[in-house]
Protein backbone atom coordinates (compact mmCIF):
# COMPACT_ATOMS: atom_id res chain seq x y z
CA UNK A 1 36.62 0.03 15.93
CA UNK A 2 36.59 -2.33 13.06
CA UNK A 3 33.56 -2.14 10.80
CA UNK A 4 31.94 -4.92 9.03
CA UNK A 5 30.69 -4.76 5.32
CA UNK A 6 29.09 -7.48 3.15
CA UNK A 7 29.81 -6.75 -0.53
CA UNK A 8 27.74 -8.40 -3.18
CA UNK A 9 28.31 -9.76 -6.52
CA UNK A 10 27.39 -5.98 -7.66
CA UNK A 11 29.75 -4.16 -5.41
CA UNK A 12 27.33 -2.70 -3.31
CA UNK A 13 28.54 -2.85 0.25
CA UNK A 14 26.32 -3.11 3.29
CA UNK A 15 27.22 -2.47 7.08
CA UNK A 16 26.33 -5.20 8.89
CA UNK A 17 27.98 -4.30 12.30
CA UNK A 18 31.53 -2.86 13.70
CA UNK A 19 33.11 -5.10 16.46
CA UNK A 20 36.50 -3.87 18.20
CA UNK A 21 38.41 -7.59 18.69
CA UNK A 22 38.39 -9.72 15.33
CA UNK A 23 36.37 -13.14 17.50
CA UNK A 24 33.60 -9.48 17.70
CA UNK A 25 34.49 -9.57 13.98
CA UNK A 26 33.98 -13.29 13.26
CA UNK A 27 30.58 -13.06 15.51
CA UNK A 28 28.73 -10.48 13.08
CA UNK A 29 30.00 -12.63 9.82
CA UNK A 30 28.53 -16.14 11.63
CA UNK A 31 25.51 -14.19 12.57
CA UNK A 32 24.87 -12.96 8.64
CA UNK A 33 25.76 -16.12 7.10
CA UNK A 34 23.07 -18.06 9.86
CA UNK A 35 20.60 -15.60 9.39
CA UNK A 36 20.99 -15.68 5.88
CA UNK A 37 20.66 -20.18 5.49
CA UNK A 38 24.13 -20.38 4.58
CA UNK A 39 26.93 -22.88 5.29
CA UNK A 40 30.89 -21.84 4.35
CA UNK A 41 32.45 -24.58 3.05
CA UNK A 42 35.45 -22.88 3.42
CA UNK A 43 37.04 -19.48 4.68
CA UNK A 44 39.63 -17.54 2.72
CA UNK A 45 40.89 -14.31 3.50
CA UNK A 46 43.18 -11.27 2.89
CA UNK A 47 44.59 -8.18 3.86
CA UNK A 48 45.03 -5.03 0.97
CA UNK A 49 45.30 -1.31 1.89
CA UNK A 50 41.77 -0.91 2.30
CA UNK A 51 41.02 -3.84 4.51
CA UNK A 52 40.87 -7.57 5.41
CA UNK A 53 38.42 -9.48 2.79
CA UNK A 54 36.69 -12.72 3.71
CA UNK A 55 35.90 -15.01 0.75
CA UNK A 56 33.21 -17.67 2.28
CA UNK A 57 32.76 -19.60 -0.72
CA UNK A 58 30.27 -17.87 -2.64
CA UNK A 59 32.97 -16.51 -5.28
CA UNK A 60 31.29 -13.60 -5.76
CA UNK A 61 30.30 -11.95 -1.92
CA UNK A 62 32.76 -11.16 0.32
CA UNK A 63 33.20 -9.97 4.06
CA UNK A 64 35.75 -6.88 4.08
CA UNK A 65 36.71 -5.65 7.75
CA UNK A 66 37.75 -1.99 7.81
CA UNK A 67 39.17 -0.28 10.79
């Protein structure tokens, strides 16, 4: 089970759902970023030991994906 955090420009991370494919994975992000008024102008991401990080523009929030 992969589990889905939003990290803000403070560090704090927030669970925001836990998916087991990554389209599960890509379905909780597009569901935060509607819910939250916001459009991704672009998508960036990468993989480290502790997870896979999305960067969705903001340049200071990211996604990270932990399984």
């Amino acid at each position: 089970m992969k589990k889905i955090y939003f990290e803000n420009r403070y560090g704090e991370r927030q669970l925001i759902g836990s998916r087991d494919t990554d389209e599960g994975v890509w379905q909780v992000i597009n569901n935060f970023l509607t819910q939250h008024r916001y459009k991704a102008p672009y998508v960036r991401s990468w993989t480290d030991n502790e997870g896979t990080w999305y960067d969705v523009g903001s340049h200071s929030e990211f996604f990270v994906v932990i399984k």
